[in-house]
C-alpha atoms as a PDB file:
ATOM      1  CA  UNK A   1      -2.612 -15.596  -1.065  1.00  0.00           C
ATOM      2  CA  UNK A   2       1.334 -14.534  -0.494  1.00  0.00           C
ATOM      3  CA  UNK A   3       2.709 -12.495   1.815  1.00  0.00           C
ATOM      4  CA  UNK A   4       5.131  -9.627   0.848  1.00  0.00           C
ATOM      5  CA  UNK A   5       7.047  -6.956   2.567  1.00  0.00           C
ATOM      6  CA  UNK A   6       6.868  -3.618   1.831  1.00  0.00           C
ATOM      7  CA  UNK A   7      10.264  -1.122   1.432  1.00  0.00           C
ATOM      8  CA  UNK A   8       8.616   1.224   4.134  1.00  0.00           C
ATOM      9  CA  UNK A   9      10.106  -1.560   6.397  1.00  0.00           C
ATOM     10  CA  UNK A  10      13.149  -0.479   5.779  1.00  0.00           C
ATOM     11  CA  UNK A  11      12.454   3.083   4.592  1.00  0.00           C
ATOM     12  CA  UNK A  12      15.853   4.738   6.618  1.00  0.00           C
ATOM     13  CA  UNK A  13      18.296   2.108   4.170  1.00  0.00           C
ATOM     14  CA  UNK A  14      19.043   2.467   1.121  1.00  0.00           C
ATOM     15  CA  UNK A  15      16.847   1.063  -1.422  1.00  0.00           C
ATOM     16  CA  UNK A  16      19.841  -1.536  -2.670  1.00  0.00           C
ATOM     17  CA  UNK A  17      19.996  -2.440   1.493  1.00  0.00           C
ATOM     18  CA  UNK A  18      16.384  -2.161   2.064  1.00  0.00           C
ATOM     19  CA  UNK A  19      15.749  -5.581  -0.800  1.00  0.00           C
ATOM     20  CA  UNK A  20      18.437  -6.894   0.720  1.00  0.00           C
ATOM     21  CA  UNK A  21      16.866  -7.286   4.408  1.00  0.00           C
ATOM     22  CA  UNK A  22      14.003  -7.717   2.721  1.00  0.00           C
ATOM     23  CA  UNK A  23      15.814 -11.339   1.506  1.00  0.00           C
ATOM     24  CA  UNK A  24      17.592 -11.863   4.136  1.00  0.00           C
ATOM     25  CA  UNK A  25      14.303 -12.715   6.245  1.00  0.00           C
ATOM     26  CA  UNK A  26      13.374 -14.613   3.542  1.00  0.00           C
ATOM     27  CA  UNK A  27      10.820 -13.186   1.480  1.00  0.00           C
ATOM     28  CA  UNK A  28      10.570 -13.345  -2.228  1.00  0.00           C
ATOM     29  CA  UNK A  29       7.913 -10.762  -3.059  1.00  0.00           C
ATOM     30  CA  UNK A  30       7.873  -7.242  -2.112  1.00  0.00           C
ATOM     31  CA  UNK A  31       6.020  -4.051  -2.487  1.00  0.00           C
ATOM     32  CA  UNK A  32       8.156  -1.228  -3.740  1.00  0.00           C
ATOM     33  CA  UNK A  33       7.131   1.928  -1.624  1.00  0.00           C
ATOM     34  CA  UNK A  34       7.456   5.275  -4.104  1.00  0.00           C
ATOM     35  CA  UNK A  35       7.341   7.937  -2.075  1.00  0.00           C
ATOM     36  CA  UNK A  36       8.160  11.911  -2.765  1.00  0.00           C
ATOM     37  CA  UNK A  37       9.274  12.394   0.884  1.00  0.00           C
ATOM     38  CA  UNK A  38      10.848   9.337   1.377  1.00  0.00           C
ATOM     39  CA  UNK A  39      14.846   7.708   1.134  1.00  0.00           C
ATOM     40  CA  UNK A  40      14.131   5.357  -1.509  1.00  0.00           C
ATOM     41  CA  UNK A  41      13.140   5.917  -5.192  1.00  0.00           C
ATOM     42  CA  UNK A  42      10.581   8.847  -5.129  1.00  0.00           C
ATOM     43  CA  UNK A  43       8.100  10.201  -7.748  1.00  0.00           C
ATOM     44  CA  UNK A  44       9.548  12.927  -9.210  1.00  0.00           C
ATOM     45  CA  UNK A  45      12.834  11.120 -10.189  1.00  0.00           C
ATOM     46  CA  UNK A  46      11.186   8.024 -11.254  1.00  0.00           C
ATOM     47  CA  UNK A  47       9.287  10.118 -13.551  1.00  0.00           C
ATOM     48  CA  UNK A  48      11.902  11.885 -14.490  1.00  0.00           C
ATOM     49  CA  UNK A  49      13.671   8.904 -15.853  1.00  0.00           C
ATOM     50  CA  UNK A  50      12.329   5.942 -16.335  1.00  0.00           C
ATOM     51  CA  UNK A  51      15.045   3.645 -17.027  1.00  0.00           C
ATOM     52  CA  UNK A  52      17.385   4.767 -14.280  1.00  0.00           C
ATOM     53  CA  UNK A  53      14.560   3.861 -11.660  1.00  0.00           C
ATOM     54  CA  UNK A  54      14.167   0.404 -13.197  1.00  0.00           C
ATOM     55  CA  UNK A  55      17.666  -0.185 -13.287  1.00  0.00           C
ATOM     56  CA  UNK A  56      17.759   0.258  -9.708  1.00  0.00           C
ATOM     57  CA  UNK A  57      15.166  -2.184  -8.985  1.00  0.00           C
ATOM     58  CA  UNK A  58      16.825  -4.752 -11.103  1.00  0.00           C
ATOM     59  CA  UNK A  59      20.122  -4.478 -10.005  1.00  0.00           C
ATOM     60  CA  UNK A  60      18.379  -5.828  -6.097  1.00  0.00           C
ATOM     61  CA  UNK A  61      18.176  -9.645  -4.723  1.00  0.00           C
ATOM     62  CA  UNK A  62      16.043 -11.724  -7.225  1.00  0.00           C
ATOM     63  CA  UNK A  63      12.495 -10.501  -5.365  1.00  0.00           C
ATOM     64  CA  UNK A  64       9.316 -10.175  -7.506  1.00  0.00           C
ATOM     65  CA  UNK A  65       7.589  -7.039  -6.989  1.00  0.00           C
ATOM     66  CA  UNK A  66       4.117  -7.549  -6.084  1.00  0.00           C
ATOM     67  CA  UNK A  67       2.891  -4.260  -6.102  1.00  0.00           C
ATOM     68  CA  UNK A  68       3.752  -0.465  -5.699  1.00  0.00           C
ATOM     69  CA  UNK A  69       2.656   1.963  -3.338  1.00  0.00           C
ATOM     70  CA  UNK A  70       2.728   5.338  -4.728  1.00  0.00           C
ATOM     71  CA  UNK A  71       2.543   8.689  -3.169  1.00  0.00           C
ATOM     72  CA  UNK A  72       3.222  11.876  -5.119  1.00  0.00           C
ATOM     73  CA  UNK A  73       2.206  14.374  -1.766  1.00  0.00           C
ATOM     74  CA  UNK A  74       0.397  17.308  -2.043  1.00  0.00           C
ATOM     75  CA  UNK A  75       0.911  18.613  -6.067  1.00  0.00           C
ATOM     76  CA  UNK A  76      -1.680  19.959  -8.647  1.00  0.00           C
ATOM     77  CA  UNK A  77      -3.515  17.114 -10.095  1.00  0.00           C
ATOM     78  CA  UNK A  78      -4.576  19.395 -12.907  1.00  0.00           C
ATOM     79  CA  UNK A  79      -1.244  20.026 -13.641  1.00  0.00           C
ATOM     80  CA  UNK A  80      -0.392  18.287 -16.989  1.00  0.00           C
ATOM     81  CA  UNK A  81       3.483  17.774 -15.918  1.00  0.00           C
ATOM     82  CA  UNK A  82       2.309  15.751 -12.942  1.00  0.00           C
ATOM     83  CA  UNK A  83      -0.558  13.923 -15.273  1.00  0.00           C
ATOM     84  CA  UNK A  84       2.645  12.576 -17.473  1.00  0.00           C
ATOM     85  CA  UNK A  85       4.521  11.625 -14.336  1.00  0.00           C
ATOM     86  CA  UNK A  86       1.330   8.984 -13.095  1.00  0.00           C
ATOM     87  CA  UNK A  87       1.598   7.836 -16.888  1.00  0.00           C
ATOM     88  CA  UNK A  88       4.911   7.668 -16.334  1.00  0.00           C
ATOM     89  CA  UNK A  89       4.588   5.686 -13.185  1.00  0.00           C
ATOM     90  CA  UNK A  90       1.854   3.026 -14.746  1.00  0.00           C
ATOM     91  CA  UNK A  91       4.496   2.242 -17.297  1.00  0.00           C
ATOM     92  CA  UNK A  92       7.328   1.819 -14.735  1.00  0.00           C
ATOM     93  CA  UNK A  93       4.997  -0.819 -12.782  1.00  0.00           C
ATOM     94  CA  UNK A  94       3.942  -2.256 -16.350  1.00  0.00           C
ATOM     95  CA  UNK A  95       7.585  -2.706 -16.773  1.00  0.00           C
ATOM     96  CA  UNK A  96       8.067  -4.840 -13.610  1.00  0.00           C
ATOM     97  CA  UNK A  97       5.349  -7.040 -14.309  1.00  0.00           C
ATOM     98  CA  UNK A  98       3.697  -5.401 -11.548  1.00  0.00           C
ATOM     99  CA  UNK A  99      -0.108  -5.502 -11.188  1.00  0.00           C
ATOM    100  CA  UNK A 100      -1.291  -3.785  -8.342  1.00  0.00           C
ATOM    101  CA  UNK A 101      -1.302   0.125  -7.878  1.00  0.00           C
ATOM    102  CA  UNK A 102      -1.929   1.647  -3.696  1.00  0.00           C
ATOM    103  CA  UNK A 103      -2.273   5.018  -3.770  1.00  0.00           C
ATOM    104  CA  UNK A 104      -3.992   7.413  -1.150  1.00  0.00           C
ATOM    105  CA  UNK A 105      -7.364   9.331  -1.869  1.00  0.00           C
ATOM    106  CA  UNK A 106      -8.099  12.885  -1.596  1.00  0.00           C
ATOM    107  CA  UNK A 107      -7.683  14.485   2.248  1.00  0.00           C
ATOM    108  CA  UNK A 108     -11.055  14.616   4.514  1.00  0.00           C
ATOM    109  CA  UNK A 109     -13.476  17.039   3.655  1.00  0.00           C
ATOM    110  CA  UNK A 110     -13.234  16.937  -0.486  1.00  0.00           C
ATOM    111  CA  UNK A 111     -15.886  16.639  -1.990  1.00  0.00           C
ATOM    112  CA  UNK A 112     -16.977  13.419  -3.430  1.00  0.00           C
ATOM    113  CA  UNK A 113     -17.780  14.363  -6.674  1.00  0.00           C
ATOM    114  CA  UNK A 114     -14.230  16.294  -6.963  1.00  0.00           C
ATOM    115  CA  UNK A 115     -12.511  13.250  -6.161  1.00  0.00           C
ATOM    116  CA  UNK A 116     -14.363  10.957  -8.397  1.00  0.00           C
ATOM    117  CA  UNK A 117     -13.546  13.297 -11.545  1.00  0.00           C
ATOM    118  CA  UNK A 118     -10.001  13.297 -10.250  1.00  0.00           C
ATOM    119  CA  UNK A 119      -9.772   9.451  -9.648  1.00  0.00           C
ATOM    120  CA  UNK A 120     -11.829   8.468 -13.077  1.00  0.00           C
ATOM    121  CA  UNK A 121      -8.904   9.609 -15.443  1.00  0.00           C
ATOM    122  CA  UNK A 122      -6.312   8.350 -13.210  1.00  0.00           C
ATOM    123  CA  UNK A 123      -7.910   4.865 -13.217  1.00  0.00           C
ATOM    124  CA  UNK A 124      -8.932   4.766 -16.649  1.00  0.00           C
ATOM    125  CA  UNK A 125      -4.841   5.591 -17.594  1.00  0.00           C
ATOM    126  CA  UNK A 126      -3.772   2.652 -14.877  1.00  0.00           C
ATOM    127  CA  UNK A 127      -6.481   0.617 -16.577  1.00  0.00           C
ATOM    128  CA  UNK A 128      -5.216   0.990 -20.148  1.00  0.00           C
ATOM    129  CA  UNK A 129      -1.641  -0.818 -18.824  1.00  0.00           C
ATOM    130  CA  UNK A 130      -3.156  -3.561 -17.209  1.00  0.00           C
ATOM    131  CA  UNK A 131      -3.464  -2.283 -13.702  1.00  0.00           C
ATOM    132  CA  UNK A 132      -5.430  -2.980 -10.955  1.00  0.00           C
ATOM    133  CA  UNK A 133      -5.738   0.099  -9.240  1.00  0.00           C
ATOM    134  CA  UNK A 134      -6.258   0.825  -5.467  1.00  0.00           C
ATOM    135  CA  UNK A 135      -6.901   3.528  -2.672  1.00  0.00           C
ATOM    136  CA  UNK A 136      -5.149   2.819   0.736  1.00  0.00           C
ATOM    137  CA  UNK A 137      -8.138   3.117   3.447  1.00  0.00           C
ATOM    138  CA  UNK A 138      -5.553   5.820   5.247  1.00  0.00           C
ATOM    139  CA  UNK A 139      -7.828   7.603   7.695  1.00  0.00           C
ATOM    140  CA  UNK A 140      -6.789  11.089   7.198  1.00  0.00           C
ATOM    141  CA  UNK A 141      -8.588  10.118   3.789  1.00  0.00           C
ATOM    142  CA  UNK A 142     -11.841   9.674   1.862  1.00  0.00           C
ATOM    143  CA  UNK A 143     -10.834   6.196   1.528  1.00  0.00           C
ATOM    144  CA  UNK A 144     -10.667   5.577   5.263  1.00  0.00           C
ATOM    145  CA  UNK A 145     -14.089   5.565   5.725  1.00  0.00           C
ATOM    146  CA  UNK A 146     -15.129   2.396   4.618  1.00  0.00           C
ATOM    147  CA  UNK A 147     -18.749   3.517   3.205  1.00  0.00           C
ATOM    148  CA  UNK A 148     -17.395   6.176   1.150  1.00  0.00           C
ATOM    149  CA  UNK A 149     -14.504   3.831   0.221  1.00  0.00           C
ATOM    150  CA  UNK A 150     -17.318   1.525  -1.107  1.00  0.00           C
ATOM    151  CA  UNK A 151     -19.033   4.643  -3.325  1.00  0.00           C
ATOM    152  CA  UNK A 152     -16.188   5.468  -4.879  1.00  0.00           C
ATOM    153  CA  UNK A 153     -15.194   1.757  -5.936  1.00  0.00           C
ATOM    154  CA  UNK A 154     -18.914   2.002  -7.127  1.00  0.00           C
ATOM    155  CA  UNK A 155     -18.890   4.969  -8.928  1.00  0.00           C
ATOM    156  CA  UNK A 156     -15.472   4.193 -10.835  1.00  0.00           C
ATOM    157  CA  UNK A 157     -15.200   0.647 -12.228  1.00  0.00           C
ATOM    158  CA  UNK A 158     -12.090  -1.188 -11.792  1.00  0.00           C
ATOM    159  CA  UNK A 159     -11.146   0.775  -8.936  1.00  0.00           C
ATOM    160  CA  UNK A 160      -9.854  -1.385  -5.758  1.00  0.00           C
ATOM    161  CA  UNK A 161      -8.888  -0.760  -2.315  1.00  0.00           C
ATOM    162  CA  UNK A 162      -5.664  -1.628  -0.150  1.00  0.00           C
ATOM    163  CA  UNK A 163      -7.025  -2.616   2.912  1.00  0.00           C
ATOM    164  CA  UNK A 164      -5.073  -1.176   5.972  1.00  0.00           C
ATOM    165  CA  UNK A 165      -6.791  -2.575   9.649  1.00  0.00           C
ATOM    166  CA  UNK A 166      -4.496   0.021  11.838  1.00  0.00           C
ATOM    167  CA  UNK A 167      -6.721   2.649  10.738  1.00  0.00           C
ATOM    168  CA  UNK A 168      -9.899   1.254  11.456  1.00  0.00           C
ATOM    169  CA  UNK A 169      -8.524   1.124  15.036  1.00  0.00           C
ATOM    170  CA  UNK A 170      -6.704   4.113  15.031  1.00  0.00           C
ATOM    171  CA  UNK A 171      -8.697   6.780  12.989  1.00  0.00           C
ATOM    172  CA  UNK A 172     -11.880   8.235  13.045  1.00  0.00           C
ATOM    173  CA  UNK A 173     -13.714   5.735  12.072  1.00  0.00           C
ATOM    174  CA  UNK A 174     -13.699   3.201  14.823  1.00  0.00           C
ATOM    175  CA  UNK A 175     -17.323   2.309  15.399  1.00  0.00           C
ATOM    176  CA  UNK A 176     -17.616   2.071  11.550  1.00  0.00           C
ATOM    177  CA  UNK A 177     -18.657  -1.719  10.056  1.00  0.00           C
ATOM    178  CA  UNK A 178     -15.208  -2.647   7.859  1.00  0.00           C
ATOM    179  CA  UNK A 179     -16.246  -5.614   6.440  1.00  0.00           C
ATOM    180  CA  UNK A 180     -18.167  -4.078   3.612  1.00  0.00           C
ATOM    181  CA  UNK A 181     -14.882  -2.991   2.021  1.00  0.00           C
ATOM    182  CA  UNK A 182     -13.813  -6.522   1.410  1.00  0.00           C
ATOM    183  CA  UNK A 183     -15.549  -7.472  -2.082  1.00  0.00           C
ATOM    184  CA  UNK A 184     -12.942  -4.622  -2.580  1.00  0.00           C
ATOM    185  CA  UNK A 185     -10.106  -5.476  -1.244  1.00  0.00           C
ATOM    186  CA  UNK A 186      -6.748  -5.746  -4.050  1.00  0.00           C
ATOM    187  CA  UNK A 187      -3.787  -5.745  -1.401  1.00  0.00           C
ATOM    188  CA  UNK A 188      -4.128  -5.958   2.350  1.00  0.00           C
ATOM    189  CA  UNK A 189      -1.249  -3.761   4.619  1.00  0.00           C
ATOM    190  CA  UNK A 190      -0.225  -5.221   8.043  1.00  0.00           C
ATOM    191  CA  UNK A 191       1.534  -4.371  11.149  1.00  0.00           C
ATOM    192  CA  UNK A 192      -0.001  -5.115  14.564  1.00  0.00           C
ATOM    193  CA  UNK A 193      -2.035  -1.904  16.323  1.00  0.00           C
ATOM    194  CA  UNK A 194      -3.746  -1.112  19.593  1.00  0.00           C
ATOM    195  CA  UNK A 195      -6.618   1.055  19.865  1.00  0.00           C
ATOM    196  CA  UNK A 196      -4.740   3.823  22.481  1.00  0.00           C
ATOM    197  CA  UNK A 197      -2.507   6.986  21.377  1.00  0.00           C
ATOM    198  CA  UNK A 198       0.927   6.114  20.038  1.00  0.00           C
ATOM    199  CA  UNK A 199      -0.001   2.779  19.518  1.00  0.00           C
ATOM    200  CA  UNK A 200      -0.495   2.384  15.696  1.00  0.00           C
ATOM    201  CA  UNK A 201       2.686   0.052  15.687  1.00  0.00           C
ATOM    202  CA  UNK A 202       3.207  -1.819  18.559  1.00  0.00           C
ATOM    203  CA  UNK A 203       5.037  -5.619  18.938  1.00  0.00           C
ATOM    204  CA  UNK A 204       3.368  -8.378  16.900  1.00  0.00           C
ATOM    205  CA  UNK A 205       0.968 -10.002  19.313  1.00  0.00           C
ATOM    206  CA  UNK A 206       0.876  -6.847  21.394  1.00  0.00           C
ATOM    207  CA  UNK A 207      -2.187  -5.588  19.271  1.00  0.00           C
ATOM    208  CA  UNK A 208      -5.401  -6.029  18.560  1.00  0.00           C
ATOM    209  CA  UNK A 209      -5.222  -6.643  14.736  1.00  0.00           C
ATOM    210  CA  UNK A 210      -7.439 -10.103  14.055  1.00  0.00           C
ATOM    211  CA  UNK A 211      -5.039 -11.401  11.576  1.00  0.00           C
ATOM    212  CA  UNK A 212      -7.276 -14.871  11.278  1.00  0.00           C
ATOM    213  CA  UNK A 213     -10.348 -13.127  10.741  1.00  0.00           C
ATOM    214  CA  UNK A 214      -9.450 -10.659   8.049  1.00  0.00           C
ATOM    215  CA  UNK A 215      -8.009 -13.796   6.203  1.00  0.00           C
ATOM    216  CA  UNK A 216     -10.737 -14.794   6.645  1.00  0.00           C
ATOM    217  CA  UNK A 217     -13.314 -12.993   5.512  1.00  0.00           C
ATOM    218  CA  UNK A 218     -10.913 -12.162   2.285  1.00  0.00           C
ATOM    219  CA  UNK A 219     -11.130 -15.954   1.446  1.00  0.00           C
ATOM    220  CA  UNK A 220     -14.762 -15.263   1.528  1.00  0.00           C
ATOM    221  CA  UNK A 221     -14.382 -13.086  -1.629  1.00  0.00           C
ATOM    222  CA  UNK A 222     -11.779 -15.224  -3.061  1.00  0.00           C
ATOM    223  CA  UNK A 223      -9.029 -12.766  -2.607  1.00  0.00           C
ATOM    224  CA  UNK A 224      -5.449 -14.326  -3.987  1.00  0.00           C
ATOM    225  CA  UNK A 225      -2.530 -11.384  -3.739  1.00  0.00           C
ATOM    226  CA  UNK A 226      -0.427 -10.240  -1.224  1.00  0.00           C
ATOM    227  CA  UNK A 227      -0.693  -9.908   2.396  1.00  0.00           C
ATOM    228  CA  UNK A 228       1.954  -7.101   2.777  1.00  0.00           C
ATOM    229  CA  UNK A 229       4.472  -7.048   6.124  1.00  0.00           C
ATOM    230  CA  UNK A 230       4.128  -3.112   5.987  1.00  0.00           C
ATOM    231  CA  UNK A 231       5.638  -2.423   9.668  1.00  0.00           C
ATOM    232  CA  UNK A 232       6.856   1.144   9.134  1.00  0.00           C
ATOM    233  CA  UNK A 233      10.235   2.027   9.919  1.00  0.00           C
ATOM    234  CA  UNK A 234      10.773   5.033  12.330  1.00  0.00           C
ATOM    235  CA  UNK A 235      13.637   5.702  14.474  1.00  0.00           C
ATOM    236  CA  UNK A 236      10.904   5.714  17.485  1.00  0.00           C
ATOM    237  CA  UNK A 237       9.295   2.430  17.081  1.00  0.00           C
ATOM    238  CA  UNK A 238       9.254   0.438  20.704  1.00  0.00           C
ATOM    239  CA  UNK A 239      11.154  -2.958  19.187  1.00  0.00           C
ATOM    240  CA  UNK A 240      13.529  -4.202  16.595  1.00  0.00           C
ATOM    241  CA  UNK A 241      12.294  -3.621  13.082  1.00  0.00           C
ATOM    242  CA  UNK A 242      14.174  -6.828  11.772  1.00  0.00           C
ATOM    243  CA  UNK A 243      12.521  -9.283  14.625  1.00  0.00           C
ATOM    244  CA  UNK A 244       8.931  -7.685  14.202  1.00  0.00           C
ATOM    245  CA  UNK A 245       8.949  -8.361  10.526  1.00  0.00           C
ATOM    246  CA  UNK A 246       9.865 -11.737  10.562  1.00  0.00           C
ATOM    247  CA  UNK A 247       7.394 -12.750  13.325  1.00  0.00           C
ATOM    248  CA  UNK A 248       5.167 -11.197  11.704  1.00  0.00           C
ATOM    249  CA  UNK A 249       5.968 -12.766   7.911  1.00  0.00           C
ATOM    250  CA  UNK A 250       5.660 -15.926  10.076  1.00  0.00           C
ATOM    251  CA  UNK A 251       2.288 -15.398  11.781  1.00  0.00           C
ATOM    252  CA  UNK A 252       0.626 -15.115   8.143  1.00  0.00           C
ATOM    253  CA  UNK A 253       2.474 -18.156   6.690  1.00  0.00           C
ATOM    254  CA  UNK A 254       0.285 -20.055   8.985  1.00  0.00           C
ATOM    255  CA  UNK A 255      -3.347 -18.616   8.251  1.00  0.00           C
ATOM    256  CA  UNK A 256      -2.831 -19.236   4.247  1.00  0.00           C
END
């Protein structure tokens, strides 16, 4: 295991300014956060062109990429112009040496079988360039509860899940058994959580994420990628994004 941070730390700089921080608190693996409705590089213009969005990776701190969260928002997944763009996006991550794919799953309340067509072709084209691709357990999604996270790993082989604790105490789902998603498990998102109202990012130690115990139980299943800093940057967060992520980046140096 390694522990990475991901852009969304630093989602209000610059993308050139975000890898810098990144390095500056002394990482040297990140996860590069493509979002449609965020400041960095975003969907549409990385699938757009392809070689600009690279070159603006590159041109960073000397950081490996560890894996890329991707989230194209609400758009037609029938639509063949947004098919190219995912295609489009497995060859950008192919490009960076990148293995691992996050993405969400369908909203609550789709049906299974709707998402499972939609996911199959998606994760047979990340398949084809050597991806390992994964559904964030978000819990305004499918994915966030963990049984139905398990069926559709089940139903569609080679399909992984990014493992994201705030949700289990934050969502839905709280009274729901996690630990059968981690035979799952591909990348692991971290921040510390409580379990009241505006507390899905509070100060490291503050929480109640058992950072020793999901380690854990992912040694169990001999998990080896990232453990991913992914403390989200909003201009109302209750403490200093810089300090947070570093104690933080600390706290998991010592459990691996």
């Amino acid at each position: 295991m390694f522990v990475a941070c991901s852009t969304l730390c630093f989602a209000r700089e610059p993308l050139e300014k975000a890898l810098r921080l990144i390095a500056e608190l002394e990482f040297d693996k990140f996860e590069l956060a493509i979002v449609e409705d965020g400041q960095h590089l975003r969907p549409s213009l990385v699938g757009d062109d392809l070689e600009a969005a690279l070159q603006q990776v590159r041109k960073g701190p000397s950081l490996t990429p560890s894996s890329i969260h991707l989230d194209f928002g609400p758009v037609d997944w029938n639509d063949q112009a947004v098919r190219r763009r995912f295609d489009a996006h497995c060859r950008f991550a192919k490009a960076l040496s990148v293995a691992v794919l996050t993405m969400p799953s369908a909203p609550l309340g789709t049906p299974l079988e709707q998402e499972i067509k939609r996911l199959s072709s998606l994760v047979d084209t990340a398949l084809r360039d050597g991806l390992v691709p994964t559904l964030l357990t978000d819990s305004g999604t499918l994915a966030g509860d963990p049984q139905i996270a398990v069926e559709l790993c089940k139903a569609i082989p080679g399909l992984g899940l990014t493992l994201d604790p705030s949700h289990g105490l934050q969502g839905p789902h709280k009274e729901v058994e996690f630990d059968l998603v981690y035979p799952y498990v591909q990348n692991v998102h971290l921040r510390d959580t409580g379990n009241k109202p505006g507390e899905f990012q509070v100060r490291v130690g503050q929480g109640l994420i058992e950072y020793a115990r999901i380690v854990t139980q992912l040694q169990r299943y001999g998990y080896n990628r990232a453990l991913t800093v992914a403390i989200i940057d909003r201009p109302d967060n209750p403490f200093e994004r810089e300090v947070e992520v570093r104690k933080l980046r600390l706290l998991l140096e010592t459990l691996i």
